[in-house]
C-alpha atoms as a PDB file:
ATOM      1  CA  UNK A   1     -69.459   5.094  10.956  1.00  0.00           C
ATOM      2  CA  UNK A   2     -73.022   3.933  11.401  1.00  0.00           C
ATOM      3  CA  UNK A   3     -71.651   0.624  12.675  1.00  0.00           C
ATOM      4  CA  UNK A   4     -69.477   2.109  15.095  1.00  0.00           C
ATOM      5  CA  UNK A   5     -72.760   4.549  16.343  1.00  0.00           C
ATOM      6  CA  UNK A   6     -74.626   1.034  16.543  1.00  0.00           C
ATOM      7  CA  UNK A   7     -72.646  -1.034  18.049  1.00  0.00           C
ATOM      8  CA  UNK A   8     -72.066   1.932  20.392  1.00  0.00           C
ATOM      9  CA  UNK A   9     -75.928   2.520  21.518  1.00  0.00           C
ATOM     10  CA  UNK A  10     -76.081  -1.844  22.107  1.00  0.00           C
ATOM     11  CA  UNK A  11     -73.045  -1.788  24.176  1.00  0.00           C
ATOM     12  CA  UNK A  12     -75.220   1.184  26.153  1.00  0.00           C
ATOM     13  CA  UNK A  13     -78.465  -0.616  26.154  1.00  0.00           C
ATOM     14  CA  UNK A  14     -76.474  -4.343  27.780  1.00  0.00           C
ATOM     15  CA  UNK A  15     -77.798  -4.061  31.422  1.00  0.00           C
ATOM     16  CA  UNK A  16     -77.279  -5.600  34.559  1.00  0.00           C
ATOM     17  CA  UNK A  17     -79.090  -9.030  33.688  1.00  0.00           C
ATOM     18  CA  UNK A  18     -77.374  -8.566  29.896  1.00  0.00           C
ATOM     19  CA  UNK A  19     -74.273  -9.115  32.156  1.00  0.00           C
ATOM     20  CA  UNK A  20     -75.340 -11.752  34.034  1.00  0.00           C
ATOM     21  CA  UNK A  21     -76.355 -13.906  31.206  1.00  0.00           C
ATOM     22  CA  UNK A  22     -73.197 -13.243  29.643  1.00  0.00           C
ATOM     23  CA  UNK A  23     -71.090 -14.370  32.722  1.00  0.00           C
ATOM     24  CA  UNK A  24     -72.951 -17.490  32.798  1.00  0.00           C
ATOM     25  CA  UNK A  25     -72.900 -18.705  29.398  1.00  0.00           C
ATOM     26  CA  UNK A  26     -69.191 -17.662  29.836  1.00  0.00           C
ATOM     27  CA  UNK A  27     -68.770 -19.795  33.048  1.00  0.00           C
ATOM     28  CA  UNK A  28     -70.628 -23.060  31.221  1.00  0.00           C
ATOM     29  CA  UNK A  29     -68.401 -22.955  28.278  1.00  0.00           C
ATOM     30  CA  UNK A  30     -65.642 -22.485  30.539  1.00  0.00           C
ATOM     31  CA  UNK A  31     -66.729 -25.968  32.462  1.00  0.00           C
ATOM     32  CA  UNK A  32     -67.965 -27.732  29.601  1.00  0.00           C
ATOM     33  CA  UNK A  33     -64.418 -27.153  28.042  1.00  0.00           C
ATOM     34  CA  UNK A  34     -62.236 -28.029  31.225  1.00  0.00           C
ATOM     35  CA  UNK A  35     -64.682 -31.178  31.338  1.00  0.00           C
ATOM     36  CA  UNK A  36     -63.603 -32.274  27.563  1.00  0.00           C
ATOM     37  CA  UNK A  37     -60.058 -31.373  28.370  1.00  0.00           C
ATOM     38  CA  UNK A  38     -60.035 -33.862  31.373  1.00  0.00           C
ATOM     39  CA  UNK A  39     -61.342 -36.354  29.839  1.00  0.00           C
ATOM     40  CA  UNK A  40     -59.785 -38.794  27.718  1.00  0.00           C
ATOM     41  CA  UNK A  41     -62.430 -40.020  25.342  1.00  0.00           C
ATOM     42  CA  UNK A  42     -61.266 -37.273  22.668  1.00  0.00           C
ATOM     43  CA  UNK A  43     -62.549 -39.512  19.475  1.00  0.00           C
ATOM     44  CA  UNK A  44     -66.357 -39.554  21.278  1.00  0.00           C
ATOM     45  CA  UNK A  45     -65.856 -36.488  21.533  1.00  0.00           C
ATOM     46  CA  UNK A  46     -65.429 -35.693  17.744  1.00  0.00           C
ATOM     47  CA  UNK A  47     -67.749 -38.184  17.137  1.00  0.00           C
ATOM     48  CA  UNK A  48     -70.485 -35.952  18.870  1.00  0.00           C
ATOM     49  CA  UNK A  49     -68.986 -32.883  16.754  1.00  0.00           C
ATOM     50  CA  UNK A  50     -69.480 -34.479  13.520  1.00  0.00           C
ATOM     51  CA  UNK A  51     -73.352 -35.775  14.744  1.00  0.00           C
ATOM     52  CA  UNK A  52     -74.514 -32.003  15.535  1.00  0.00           C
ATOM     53  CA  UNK A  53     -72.406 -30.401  12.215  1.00  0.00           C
ATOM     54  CA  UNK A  54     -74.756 -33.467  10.517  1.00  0.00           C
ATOM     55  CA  UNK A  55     -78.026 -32.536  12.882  1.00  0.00           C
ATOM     56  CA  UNK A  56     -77.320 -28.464  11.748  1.00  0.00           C
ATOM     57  CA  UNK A  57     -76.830 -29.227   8.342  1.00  0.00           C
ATOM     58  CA  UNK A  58     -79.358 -31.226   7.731  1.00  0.00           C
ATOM     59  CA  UNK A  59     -82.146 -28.579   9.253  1.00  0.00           C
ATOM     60  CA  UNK A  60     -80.626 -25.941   6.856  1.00  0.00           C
ATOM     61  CA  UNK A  61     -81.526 -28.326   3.891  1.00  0.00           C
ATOM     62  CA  UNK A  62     -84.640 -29.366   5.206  1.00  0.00           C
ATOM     63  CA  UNK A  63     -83.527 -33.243   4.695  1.00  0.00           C
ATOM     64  CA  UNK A  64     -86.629 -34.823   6.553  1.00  0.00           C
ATOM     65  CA  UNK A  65     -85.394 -38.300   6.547  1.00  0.00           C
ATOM     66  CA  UNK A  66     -82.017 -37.480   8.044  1.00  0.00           C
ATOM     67  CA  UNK A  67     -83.319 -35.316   9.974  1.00  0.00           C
ATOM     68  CA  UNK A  68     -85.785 -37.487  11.947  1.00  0.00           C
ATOM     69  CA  UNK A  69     -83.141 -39.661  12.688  1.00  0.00           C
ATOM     70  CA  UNK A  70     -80.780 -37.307  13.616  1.00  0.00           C
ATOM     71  CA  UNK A  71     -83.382 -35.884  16.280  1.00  0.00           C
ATOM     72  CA  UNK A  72     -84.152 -39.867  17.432  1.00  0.00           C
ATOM     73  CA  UNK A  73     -80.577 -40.411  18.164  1.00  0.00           C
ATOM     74  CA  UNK A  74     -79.865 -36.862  20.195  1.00  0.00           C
ATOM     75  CA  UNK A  75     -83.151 -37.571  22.733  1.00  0.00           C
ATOM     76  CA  UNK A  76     -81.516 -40.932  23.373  1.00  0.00           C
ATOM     77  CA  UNK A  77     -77.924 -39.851  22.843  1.00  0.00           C
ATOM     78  CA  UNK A  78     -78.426 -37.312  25.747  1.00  0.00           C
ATOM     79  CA  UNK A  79     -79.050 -40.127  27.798  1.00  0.00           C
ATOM     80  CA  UNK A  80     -76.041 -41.886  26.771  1.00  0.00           C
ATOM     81  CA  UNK A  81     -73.871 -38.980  27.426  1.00  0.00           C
ATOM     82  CA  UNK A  82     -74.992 -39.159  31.251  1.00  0.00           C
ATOM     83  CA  UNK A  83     -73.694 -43.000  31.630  1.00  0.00           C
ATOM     84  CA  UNK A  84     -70.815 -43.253  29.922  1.00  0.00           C
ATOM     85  CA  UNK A  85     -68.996 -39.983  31.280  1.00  0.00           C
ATOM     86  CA  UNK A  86     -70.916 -40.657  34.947  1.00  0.00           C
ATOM     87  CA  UNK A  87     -67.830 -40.489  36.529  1.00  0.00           C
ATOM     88  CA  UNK A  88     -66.306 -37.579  34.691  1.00  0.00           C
ATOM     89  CA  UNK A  89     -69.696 -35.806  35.881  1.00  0.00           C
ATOM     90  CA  UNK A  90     -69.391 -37.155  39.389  1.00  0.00           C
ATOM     91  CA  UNK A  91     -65.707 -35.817  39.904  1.00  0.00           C
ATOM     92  CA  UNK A  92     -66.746 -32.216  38.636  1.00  0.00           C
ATOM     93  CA  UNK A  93     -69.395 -32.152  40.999  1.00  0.00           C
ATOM     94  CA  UNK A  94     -67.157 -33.296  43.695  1.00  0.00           C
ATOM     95  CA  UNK A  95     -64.599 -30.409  42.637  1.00  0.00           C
ATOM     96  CA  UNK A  96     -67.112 -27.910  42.410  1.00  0.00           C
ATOM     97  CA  UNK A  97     -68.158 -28.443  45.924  1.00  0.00           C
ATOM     98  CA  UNK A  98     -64.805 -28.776  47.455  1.00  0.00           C
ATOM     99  CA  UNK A  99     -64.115 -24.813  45.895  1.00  0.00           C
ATOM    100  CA  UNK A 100     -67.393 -23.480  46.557  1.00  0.00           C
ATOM    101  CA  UNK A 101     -68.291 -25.353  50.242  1.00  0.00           C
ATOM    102  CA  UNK A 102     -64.869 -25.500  51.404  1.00  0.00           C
ATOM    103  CA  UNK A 103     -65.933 -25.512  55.368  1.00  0.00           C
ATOM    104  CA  UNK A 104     -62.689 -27.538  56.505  1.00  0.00           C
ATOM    105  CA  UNK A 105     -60.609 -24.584  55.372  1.00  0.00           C
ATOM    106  CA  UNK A 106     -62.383 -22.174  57.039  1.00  0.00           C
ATOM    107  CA  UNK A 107     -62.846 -23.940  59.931  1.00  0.00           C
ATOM    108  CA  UNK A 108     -59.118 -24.747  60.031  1.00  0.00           C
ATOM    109  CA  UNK A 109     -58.186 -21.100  59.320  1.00  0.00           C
ATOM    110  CA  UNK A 110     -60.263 -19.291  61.926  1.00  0.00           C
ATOM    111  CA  UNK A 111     -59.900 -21.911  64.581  1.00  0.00           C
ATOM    112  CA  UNK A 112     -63.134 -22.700  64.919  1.00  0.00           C
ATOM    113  CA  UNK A 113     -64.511 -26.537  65.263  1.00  0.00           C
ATOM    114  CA  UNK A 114     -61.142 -27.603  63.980  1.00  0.00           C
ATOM    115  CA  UNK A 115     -57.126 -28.666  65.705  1.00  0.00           C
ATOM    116  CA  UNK A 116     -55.171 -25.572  65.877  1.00  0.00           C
ATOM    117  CA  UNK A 117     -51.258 -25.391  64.937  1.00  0.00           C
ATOM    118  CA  UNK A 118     -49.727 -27.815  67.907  1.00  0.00           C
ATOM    119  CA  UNK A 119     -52.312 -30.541  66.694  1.00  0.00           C
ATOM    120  CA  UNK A 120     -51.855 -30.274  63.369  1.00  0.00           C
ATOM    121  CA  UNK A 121     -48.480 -30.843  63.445  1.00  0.00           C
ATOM    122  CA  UNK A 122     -48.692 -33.516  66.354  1.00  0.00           C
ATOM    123  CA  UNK A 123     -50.870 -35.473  63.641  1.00  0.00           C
ATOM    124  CA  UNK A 124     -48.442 -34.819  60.948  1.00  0.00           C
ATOM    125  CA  UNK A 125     -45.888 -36.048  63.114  1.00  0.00           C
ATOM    126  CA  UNK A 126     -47.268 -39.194  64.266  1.00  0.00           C
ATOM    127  CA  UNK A 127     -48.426 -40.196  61.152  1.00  0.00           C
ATOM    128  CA  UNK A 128     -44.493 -39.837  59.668  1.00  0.00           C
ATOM    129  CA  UNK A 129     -43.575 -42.095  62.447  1.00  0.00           C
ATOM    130  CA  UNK A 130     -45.913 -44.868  62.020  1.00  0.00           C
ATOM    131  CA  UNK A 131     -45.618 -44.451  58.648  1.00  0.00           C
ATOM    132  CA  UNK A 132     -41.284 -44.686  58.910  1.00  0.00           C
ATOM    133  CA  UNK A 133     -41.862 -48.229  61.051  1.00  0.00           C
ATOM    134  CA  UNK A 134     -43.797 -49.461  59.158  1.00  0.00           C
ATOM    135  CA  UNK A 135     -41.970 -48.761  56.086  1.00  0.00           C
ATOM    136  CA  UNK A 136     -39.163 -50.348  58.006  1.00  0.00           C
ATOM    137  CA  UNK A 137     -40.781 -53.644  58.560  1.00  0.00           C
ATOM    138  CA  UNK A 138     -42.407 -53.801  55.244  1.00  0.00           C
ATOM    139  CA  UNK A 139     -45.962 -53.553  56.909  1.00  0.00           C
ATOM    140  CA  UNK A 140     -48.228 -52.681  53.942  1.00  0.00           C
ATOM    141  CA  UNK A 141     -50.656 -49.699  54.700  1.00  0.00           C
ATOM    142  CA  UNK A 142     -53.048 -47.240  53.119  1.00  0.00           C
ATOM    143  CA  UNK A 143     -53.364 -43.835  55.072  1.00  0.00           C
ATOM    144  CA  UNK A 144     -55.527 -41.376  53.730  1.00  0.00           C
ATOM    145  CA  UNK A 145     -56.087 -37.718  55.441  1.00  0.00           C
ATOM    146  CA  UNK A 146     -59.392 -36.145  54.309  1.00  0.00           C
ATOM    147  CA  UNK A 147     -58.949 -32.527  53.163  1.00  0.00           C
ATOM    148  CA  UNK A 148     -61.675 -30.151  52.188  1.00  0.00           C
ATOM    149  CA  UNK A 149     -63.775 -32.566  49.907  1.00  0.00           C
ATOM    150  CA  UNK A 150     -66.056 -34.743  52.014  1.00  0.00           C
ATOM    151  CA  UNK A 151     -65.323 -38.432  51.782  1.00  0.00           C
ATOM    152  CA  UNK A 152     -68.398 -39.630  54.044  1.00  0.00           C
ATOM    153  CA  UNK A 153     -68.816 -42.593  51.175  1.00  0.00           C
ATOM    154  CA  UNK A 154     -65.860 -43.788  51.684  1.00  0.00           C
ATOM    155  CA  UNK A 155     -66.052 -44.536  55.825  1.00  0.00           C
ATOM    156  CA  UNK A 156     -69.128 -45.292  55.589  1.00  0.00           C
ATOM    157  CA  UNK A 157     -67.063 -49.158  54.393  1.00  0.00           C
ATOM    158  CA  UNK A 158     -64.998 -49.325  57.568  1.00  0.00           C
ATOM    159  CA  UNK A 159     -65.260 -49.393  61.213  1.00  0.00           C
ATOM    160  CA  UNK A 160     -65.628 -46.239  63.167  1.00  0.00           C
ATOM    161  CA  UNK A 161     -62.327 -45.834  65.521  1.00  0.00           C
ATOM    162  CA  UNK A 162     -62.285 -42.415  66.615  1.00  0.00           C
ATOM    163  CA  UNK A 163     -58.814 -42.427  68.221  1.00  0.00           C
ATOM    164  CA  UNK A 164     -55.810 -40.479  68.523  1.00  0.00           C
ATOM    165  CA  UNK A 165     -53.283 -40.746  65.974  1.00  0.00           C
ATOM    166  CA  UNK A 166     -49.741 -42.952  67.318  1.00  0.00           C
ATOM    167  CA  UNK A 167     -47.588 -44.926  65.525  1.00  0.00           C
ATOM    168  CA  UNK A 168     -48.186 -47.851  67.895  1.00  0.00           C
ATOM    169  CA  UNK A 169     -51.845 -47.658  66.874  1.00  0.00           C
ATOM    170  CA  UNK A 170     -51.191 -47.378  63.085  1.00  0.00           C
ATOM    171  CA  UNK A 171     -48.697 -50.369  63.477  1.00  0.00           C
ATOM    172  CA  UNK A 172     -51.543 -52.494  64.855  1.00  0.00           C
ATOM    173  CA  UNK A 173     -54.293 -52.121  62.436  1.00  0.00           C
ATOM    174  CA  UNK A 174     -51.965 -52.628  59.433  1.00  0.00           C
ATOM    175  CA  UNK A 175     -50.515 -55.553  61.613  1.00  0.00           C
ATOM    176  CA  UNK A 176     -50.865 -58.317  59.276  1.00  0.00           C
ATOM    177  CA  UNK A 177     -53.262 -60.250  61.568  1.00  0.00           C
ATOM    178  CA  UNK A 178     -55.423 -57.740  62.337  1.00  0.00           C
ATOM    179  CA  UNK A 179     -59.119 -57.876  60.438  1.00  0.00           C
ATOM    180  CA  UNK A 180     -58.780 -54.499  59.441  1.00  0.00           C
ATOM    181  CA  UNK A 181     -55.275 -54.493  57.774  1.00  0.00           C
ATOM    182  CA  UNK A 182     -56.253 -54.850  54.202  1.00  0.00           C
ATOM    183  CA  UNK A 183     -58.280 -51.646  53.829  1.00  0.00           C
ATOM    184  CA  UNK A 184     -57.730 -47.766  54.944  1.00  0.00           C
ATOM    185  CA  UNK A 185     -57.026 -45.749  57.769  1.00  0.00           C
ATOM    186  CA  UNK A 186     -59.180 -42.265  57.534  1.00  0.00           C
ATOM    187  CA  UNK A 187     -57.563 -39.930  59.282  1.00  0.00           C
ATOM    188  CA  UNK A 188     -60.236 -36.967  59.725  1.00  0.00           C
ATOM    189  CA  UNK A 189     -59.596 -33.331  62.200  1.00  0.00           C
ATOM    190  CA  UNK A 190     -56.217 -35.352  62.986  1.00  0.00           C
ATOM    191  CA  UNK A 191     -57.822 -38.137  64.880  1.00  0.00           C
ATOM    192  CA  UNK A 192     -58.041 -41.542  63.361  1.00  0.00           C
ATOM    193  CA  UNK A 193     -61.811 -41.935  61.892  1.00  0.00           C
ATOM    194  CA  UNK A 194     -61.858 -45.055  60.297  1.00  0.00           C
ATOM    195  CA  UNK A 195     -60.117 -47.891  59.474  1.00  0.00           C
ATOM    196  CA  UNK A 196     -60.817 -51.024  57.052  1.00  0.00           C
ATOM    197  CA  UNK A 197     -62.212 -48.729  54.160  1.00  0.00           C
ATOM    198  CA  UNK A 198     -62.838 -49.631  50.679  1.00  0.00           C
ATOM    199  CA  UNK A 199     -61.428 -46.872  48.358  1.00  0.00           C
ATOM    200  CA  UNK A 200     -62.173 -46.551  44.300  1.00  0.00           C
ATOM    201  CA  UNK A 201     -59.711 -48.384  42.491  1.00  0.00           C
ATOM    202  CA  UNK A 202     -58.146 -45.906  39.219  1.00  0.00           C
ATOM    203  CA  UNK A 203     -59.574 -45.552  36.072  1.00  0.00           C
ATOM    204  CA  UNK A 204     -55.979 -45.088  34.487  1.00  0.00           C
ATOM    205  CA  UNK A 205     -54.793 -47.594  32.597  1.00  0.00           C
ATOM    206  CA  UNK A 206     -51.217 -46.394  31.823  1.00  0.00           C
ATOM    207  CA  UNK A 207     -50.499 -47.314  35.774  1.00  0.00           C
ATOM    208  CA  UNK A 208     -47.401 -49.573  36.059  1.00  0.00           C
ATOM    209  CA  UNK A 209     -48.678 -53.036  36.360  1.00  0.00           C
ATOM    210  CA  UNK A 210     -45.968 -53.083  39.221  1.00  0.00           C
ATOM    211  CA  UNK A 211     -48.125 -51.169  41.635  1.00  0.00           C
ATOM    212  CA  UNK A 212     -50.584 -53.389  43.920  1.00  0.00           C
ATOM    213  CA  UNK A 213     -53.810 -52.559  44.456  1.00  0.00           C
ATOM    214  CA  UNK A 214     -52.766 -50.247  47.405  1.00  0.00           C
ATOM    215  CA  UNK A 215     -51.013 -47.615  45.212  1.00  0.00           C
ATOM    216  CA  UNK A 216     -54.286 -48.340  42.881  1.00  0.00           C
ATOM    217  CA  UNK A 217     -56.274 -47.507  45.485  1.00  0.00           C
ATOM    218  CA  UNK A 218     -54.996 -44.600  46.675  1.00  0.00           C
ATOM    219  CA  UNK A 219     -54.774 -43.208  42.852  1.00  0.00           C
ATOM    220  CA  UNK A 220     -58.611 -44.032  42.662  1.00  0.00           C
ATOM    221  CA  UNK A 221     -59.557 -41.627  45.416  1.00  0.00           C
ATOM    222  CA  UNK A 222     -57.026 -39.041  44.564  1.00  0.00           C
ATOM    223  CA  UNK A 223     -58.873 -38.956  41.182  1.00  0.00           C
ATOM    224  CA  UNK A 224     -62.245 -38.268  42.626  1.00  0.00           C
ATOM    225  CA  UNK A 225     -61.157 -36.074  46.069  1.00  0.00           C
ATOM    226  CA  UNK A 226     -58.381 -33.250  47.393  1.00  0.00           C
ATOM    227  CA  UNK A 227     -57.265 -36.253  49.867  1.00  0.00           C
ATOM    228  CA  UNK A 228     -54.010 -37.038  50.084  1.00  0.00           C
ATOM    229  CA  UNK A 229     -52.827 -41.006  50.310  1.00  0.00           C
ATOM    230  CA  UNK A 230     -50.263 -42.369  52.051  1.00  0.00           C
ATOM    231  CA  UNK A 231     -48.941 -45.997  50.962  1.00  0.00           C
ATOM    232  CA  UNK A 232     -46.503 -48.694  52.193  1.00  0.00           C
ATOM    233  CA  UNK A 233     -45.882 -51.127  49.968  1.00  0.00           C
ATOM    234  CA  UNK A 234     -45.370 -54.610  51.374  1.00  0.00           C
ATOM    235  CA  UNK A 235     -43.260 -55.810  49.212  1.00  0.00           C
ATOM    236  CA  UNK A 236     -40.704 -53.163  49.314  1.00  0.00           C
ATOM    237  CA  UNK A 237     -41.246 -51.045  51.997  1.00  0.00           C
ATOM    238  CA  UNK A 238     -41.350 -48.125  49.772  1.00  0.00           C
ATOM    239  CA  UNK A 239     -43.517 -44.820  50.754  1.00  0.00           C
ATOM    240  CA  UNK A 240     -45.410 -42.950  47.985  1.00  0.00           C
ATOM    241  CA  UNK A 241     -47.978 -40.539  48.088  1.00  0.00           C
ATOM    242  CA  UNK A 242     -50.939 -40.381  45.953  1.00  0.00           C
ATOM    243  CA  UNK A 243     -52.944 -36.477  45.637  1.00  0.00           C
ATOM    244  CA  UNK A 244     -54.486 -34.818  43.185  1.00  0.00           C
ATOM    245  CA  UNK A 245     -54.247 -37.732  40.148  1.00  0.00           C
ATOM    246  CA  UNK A 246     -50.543 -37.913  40.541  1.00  0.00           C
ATOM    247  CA  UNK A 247     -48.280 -40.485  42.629  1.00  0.00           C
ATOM    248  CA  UNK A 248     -44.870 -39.333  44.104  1.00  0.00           C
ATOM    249  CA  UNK A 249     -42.268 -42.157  44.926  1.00  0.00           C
ATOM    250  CA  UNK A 250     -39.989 -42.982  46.751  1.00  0.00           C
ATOM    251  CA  UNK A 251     -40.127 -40.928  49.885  1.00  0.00           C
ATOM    252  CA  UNK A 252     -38.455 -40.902  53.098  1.00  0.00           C
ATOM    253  CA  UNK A 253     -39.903 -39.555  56.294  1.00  0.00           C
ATOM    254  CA  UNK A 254     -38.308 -36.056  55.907  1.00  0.00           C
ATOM    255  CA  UNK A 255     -39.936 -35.720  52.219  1.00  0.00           C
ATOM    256  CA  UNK A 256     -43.332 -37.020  53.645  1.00  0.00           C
ATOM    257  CA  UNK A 257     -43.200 -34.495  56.483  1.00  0.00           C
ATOM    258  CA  UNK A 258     -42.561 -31.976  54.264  1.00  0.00           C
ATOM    259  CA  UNK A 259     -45.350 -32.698  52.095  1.00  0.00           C
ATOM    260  CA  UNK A 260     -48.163 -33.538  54.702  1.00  0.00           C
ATOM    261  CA  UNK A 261     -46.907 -29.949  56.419  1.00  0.00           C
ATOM    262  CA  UNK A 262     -47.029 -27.957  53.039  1.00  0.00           C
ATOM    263  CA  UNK A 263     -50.700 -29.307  52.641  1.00  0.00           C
ATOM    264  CA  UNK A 264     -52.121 -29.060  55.786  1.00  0.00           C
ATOM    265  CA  UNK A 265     -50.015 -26.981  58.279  1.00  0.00           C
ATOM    266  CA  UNK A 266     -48.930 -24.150  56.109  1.00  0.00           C
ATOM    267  CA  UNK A 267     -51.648 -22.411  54.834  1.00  0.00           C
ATOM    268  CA  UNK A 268     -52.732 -21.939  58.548  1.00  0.00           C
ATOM    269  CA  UNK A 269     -49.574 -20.703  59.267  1.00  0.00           C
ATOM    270  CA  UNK A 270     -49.898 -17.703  56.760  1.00  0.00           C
ATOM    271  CA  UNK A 271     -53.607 -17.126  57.656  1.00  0.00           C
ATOM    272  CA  UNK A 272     -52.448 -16.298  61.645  1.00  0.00           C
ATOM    273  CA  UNK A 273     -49.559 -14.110  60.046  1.00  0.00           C
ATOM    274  CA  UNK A 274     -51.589 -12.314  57.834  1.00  0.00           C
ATOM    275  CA  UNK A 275     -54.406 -11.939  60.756  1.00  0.00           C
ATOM    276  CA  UNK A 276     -51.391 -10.802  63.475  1.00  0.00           C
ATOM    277  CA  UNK A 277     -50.496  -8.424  60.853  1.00  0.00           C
ATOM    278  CA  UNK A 278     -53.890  -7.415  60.069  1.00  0.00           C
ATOM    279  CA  UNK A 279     -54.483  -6.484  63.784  1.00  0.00           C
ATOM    280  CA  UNK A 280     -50.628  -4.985  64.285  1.00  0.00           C
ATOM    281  CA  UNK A 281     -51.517  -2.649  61.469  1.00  0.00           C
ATOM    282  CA  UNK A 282     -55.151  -1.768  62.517  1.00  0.00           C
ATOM    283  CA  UNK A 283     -53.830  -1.044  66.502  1.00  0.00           C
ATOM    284  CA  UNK A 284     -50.883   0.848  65.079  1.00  0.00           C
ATOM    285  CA  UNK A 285     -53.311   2.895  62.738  1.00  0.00           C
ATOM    286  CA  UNK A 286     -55.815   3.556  65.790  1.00  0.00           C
ATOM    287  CA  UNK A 287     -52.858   4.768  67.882  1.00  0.00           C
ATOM    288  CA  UNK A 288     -51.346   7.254  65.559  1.00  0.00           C
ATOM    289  CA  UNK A 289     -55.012   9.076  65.262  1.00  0.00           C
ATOM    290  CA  UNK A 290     -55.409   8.971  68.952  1.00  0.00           C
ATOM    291  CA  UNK A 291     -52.116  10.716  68.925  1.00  0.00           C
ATOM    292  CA  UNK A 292     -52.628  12.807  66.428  1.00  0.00           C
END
């Protein structure tokens, strides 16, 4: 009973900062665990469990000797940690912002600074097409379409274009004589940005050693960004599509168009219906009080 009346009179006494501190211990376990879970160095990972069971046991027997070392290793393991999972750390980060700053989305949902429906889809469109020739005429190409995380690093390695998207102009970069055929086209606010980028090849080694370094490509930045890749392979003429981690092959230009309009087109789609419904209901609400 006296438990129950303490435990009581703490739970009354946990305040507004009590909470706080709570949610954010809560929130870095939470992170610290979905960073472990994505990465695949599990045995490090036990390795480190086994050094801090060894670093705590050895403080509650007061073994000096182990202990110094112990504390040695952790100021310089700390360190360690930093480089080896650097790009596990840089990937969060670039997560995290894409949730938390996502200014594309609401730029593209409230129509301001960013292509509206008609535009959108024109994009989609001509990107399907190009894409569908090319595939065709076995033209290899690598089309990626920035989405909410910024990918400034990786145009910074091409050549600004600035153009409207066509399949004649997609056919010409990836033209095999053209200089700029071997790396990326960024397509960014559905105009061509870029074109001859250098993307991150993947860190996965279970790829199929039959992919070239297009579809390797195109994996690399999918595992680091929300943008989706398009690739043609030369060889076969086959379409796949590289976003978040995964890559989807074979596709056709219906399947494609389909998936580019799911990503991009839809969820603006649903914002105006849920904002024409939003106002319907509102001016439907302020004319039954006027009438009443």
């Amino acid at each position: 009973m006296n438990f129950l009346l303490d435990l009581i009179s703490r739970i009354k006494s946990i305040g507004i900062l009590d909470g706080l501190d709570i949610f954010l211990v809560t929130v870095i376990f939470y992170l610290l665990i979905t960073f472990i879970k994505n990465t695949k160095s599990y045995q490090f990972i036990g390795l480190i469990s086994v050094f801090l069971f060894a670093y705590f046991f050895a403080g509650l027997f007061k073994l000096r000797t182990l202990s110094f070392i112990l504390n040695t290793f952790l100021q310089i393991g700390l360190l360690a940690v930093v480089i080896i999972f650097q790009p596990e750390f840089r990937q969060a980060i670039s997560e995290m912002s894409s949730k938390v700053f996502s200014r594309k989305l609401f730029g593209r949902l409230t129509g301001t600074g960013y292509a509206q429906t008609d535009e959108i889809r024109k994009a989609i469109v001509g990107i399907c097409d190009g894409v569908e020739r090319m595939s065709e005429k076995q033209t290899g190409a690598l089309i990626v379409m920035e989405n909410f995380t910024s990918i400034e690093g990786v145009k910074s390695t091409g050549t600004a274009v600035d153009a409207e998207i066509s399949a004649e102009l997609l056919g010409t970069i990836f033209y095999e004589g053209s200089p700029l055929h071997d790396g990326a086209v960024v397509i960014s606010e559905n105009r061509i940005s870029h074109a001859g980028c250098v993307l991150p090849l993947s860190e996965n080694f279970e790829i199929s050693k039959d992919l070239g370094t297009r579809h390797r490509a195109a994996l690399g930045l999918s595992e680091h960004s929300d943008a989706v890749c398009i690739v043609v392979s030369e060889e076969t003429g086959i379409i796949s599509v590289a976003s978040n981690k995964e890559l989807k092959r074979p596709l056709n230009r219906e399947t494609l168009y389909d998936m580019l309009t799911k990503e991009f087109l839809t969820p603006l789609l649903e914002a105006q219906n849920k904002q024409k419904k939003t106002f319907l209901r509102r001016l439907t609400g302020g004319n039954n009080r006027q009438d009443s």
